[in-house]
C-alpha atoms as a PDB file:
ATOM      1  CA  UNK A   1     -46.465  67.361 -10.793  1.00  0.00           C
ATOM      2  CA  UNK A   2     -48.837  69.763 -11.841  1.00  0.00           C
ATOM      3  CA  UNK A   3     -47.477  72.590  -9.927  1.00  0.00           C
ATOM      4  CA  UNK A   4     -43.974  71.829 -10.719  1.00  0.00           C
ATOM      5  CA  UNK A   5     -44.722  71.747 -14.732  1.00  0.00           C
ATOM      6  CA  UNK A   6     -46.586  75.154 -14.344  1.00  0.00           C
ATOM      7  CA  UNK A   7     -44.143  76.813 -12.554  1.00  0.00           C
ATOM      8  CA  UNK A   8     -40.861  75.705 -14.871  1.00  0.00           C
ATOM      9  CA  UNK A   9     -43.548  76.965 -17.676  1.00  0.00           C
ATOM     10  CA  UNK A  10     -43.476  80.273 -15.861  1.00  0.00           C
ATOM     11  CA  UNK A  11     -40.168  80.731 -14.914  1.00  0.00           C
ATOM     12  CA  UNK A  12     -38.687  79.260 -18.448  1.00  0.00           C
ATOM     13  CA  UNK A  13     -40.901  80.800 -20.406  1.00  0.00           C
ATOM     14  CA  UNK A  14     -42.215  84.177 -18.791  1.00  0.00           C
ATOM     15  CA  UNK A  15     -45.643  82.944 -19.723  1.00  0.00           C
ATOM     16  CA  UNK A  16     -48.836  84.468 -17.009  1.00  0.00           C
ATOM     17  CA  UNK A  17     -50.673  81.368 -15.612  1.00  0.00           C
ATOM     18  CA  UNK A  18     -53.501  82.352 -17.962  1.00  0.00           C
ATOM     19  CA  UNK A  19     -52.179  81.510 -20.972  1.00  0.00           C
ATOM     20  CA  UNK A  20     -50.911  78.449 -19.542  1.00  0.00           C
ATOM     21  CA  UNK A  21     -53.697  77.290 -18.265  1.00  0.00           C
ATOM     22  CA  UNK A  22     -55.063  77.348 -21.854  1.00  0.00           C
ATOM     23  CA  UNK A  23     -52.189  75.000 -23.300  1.00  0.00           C
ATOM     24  CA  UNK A  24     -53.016  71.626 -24.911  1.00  0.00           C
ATOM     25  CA  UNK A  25     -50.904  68.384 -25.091  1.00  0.00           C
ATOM     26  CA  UNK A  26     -50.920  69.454 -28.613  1.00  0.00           C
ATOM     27  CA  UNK A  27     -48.525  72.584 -27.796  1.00  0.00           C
ATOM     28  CA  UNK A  28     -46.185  69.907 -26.311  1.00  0.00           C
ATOM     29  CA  UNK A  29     -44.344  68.252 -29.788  1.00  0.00           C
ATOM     30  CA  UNK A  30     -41.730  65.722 -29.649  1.00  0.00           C
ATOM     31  CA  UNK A  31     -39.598  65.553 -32.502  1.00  0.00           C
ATOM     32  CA  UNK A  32     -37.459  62.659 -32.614  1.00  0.00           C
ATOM     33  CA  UNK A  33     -35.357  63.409 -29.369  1.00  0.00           C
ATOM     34  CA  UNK A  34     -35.942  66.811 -28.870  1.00  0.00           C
ATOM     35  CA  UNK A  35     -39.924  68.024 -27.024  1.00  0.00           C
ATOM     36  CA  UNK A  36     -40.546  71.761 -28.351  1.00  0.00           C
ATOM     37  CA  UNK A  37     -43.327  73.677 -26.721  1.00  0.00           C
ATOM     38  CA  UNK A  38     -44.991  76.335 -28.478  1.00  0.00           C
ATOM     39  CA  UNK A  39     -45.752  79.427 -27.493  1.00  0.00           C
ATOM     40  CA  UNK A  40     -45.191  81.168 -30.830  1.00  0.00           C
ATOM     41  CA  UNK A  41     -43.914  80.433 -33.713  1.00  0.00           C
ATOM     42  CA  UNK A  42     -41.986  78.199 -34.353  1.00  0.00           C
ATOM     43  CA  UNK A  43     -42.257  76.172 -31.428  1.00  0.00           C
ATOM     44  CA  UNK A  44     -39.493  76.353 -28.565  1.00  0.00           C
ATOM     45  CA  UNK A  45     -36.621  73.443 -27.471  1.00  0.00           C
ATOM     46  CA  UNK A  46     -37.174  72.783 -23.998  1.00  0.00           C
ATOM     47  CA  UNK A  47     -34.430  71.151 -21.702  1.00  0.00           C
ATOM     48  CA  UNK A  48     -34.240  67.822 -20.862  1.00  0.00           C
ATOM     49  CA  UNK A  49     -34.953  67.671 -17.858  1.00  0.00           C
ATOM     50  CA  UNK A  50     -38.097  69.551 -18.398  1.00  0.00           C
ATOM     51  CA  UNK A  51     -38.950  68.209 -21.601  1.00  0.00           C
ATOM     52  CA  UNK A  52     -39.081  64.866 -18.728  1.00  0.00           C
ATOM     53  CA  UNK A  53     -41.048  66.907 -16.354  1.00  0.00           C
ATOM     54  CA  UNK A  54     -43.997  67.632 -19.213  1.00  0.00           C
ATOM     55  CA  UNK A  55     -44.326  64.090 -20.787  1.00  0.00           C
ATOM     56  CA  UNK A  56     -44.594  62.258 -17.293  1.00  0.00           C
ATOM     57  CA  UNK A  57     -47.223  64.963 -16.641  1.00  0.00           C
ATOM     58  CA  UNK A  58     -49.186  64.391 -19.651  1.00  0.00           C
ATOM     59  CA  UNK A  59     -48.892  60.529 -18.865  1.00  0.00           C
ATOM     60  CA  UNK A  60     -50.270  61.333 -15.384  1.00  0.00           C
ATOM     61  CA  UNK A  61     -52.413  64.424 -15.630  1.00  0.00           C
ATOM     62  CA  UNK A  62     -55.038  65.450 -13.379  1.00  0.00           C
ATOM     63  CA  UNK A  63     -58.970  65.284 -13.393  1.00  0.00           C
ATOM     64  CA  UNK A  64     -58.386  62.802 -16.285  1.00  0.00           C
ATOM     65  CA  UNK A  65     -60.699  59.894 -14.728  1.00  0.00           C
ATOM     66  CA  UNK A  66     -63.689  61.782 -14.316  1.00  0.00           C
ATOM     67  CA  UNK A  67     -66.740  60.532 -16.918  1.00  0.00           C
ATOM     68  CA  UNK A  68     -66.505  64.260 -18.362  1.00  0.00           C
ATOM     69  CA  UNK A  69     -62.726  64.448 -19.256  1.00  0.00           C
ATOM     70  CA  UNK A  70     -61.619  60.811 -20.537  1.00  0.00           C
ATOM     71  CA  UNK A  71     -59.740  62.723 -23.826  1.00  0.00           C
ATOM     72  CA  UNK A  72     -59.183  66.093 -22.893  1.00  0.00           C
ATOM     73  CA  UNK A  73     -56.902  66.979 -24.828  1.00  0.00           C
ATOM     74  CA  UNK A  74     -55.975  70.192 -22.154  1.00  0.00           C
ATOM     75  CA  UNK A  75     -52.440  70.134 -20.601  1.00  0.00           C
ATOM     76  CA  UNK A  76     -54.067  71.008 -17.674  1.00  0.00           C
ATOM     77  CA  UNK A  77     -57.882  69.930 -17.550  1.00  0.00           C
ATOM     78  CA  UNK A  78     -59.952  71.705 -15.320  1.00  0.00           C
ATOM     79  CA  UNK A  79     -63.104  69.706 -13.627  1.00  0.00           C
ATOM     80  CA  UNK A  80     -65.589  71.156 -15.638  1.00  0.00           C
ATOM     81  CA  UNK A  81     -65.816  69.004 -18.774  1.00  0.00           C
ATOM     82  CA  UNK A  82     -63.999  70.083 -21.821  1.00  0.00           C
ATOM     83  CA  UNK A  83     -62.494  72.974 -19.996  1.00  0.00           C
ATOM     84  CA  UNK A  84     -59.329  73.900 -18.950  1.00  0.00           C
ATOM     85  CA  UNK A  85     -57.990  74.466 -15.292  1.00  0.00           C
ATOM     86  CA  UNK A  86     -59.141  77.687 -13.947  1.00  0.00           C
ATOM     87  CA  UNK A  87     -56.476  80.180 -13.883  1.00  0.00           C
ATOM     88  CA  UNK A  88     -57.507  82.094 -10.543  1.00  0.00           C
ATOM     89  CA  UNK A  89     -56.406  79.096  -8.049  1.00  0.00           C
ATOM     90  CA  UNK A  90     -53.348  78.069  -9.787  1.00  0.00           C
ATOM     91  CA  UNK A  91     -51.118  81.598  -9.022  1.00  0.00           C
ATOM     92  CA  UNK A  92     -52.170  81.150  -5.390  1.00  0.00           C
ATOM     93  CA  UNK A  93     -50.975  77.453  -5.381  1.00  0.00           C
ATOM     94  CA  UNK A  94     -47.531  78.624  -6.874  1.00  0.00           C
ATOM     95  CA  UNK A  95     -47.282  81.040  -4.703  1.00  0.00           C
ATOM     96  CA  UNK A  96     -47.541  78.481  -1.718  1.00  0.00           C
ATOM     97  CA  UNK A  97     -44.842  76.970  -3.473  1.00  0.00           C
ATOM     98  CA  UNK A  98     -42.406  79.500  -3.451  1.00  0.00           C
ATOM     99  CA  UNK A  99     -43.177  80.237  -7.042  1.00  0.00           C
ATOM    100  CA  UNK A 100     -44.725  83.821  -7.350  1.00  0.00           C
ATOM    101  CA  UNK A 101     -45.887  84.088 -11.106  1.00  0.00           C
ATOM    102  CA  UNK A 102     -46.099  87.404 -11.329  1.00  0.00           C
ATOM    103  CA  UNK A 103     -43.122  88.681 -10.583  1.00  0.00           C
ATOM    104  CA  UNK A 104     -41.393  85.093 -11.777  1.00  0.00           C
ATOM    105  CA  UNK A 105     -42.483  86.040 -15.221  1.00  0.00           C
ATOM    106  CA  UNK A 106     -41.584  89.610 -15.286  1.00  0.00           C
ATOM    107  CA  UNK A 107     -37.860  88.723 -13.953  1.00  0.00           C
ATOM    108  CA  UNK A 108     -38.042  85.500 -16.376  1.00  0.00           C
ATOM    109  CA  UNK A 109     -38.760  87.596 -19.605  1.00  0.00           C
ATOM    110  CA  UNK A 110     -36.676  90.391 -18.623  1.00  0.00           C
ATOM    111  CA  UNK A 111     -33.813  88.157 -18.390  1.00  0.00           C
ATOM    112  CA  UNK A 112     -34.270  86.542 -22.171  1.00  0.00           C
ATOM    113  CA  UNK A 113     -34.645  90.022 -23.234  1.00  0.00           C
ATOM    114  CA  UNK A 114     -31.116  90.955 -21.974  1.00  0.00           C
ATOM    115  CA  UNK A 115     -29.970  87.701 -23.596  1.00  0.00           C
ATOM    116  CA  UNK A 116     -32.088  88.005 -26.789  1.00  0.00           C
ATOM    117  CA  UNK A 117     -33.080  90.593 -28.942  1.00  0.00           C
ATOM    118  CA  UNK A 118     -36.798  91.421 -28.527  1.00  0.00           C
ATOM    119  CA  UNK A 119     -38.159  90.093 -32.270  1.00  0.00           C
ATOM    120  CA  UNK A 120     -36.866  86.945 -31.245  1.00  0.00           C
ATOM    121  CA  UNK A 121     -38.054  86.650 -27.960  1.00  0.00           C
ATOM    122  CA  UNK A 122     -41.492  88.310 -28.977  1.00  0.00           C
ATOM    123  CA  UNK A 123     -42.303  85.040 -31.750  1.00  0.00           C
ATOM    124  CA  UNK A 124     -40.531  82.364 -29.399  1.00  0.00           C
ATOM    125  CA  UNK A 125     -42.950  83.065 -26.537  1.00  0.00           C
ATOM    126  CA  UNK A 126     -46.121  84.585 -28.050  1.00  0.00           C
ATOM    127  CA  UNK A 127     -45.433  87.932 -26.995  1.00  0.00           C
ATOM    128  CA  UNK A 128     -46.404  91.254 -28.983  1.00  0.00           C
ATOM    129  CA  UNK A 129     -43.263  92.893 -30.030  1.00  0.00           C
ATOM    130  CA  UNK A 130     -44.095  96.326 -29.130  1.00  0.00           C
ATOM    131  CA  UNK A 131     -44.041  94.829 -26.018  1.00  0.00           C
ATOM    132  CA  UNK A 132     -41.030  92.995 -25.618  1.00  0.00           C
ATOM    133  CA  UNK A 133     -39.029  96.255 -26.993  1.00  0.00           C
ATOM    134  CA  UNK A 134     -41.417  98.015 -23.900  1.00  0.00           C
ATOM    135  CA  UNK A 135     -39.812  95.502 -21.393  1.00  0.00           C
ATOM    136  CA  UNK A 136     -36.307  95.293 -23.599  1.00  0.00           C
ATOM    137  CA  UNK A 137     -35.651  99.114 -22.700  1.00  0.00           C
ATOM    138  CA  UNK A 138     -36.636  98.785 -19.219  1.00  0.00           C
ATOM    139  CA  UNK A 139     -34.359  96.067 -18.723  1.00  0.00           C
ATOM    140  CA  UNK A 140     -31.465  98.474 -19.795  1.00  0.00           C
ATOM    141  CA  UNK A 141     -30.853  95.875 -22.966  1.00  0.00           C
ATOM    142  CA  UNK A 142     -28.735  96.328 -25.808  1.00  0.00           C
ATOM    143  CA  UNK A 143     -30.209  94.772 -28.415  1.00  0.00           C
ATOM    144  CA  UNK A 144     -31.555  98.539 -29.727  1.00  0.00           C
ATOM    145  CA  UNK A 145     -29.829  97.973 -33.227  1.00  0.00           C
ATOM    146  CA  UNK A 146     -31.599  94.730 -34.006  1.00  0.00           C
ATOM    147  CA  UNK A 147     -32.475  94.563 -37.590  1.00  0.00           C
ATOM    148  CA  UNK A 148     -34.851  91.424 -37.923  1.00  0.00           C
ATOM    149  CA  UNK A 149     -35.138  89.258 -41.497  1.00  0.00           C
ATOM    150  CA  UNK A 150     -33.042  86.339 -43.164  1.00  0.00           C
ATOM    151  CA  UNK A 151     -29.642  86.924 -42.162  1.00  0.00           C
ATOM    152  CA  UNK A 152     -28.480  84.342 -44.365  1.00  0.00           C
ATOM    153  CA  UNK A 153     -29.053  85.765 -47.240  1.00  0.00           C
ATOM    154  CA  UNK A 154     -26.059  88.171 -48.331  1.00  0.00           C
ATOM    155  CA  UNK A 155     -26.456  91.904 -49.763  1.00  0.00           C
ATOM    156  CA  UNK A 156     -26.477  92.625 -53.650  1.00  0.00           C
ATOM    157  CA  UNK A 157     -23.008  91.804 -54.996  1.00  0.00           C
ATOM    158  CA  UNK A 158     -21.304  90.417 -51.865  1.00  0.00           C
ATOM    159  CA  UNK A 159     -20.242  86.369 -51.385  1.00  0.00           C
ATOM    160  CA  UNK A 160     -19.571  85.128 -48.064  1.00  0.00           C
ATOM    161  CA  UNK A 161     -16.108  83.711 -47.801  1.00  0.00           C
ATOM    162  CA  UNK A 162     -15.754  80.277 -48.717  1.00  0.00           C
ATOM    163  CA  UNK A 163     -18.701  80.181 -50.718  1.00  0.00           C
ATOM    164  CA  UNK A 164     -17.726  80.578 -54.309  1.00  0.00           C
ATOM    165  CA  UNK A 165     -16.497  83.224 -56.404  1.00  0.00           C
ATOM    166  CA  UNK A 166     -15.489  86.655 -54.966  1.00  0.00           C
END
């Protein structure tokens, strides 16, 4: 379960097994129906089928029993008590897997950049957004004319239709 959870984190989310390794079950929110996992701000929708896949693995997560990690509150606890999984053995175990992070992050993020405009992909996952424009023109996307802000809110002197006077 562990492997699986990390490597839809990965692949979903573009994050490097380093970062993910320093989650908490506290980055995993369930509101109402919907789980959200953040990674910036706000905190990200994840699909059902994963939001599944991360509950059942906080219900059942590893190196929980030991005298030193009863409430670790780390989505994945390492053996050491109060201290994460170490993030050098987990890539190789991914790997094994089929699931090389590396590259499944760079392909993963490239592909929301070509989807998304880089702002929005830079808060949603916690990246810088220097470099998620970096990655955003070496994908070839076309989200150069992004302007970022409240889009909601209308210029001086102009109504959106249906919304009152003109």
């Amino acid at each position: 379960m562990r492997l699986r959870v990390a490597g839809v984190i990965v692949l979903l989310a573009a994050q490097p097994v380093s970062r993910i390794v320093r989650l908490t079950v506290d980055d995993v929110i369930r509101d109402g129906t919907t789980v959200l996992l953040r990674l910036g701000e706000p905190a990200s929708p994840v699909p059902a089928l994963v939001a599944a896949l991360l509950l059942e693995h906080i219900a059942n997560r590893d190196n929980m029993n030991t005298a030193t990690n009863p409430a670790s509150r780390w989505l994945f606890p390492g053996r050491r008590a109060g201290q994460p999984a170490g993030p050098g053995h987990l890539p190789a175990l991914l790997n094994e897997i089929g699931v090389p992070s590396a590259a499944a992050r760079a392909a993963a993020i490239r592909q929301q950049l070509l989807e998304l405009p880089a702002p929005v992909v830079a808060d949603a996952l916690g990246y810088h957004g220097k470099t998620t424009t970096r990655l955003r023109n070496e994908a070839g996307g076309a989200w150069s004319r992004y302007a970022p802000g409240d889009h909601a809110r209308s210029p001086g002197g102009w109504v959106p239709r249906g919304t009152g006077d003109r």
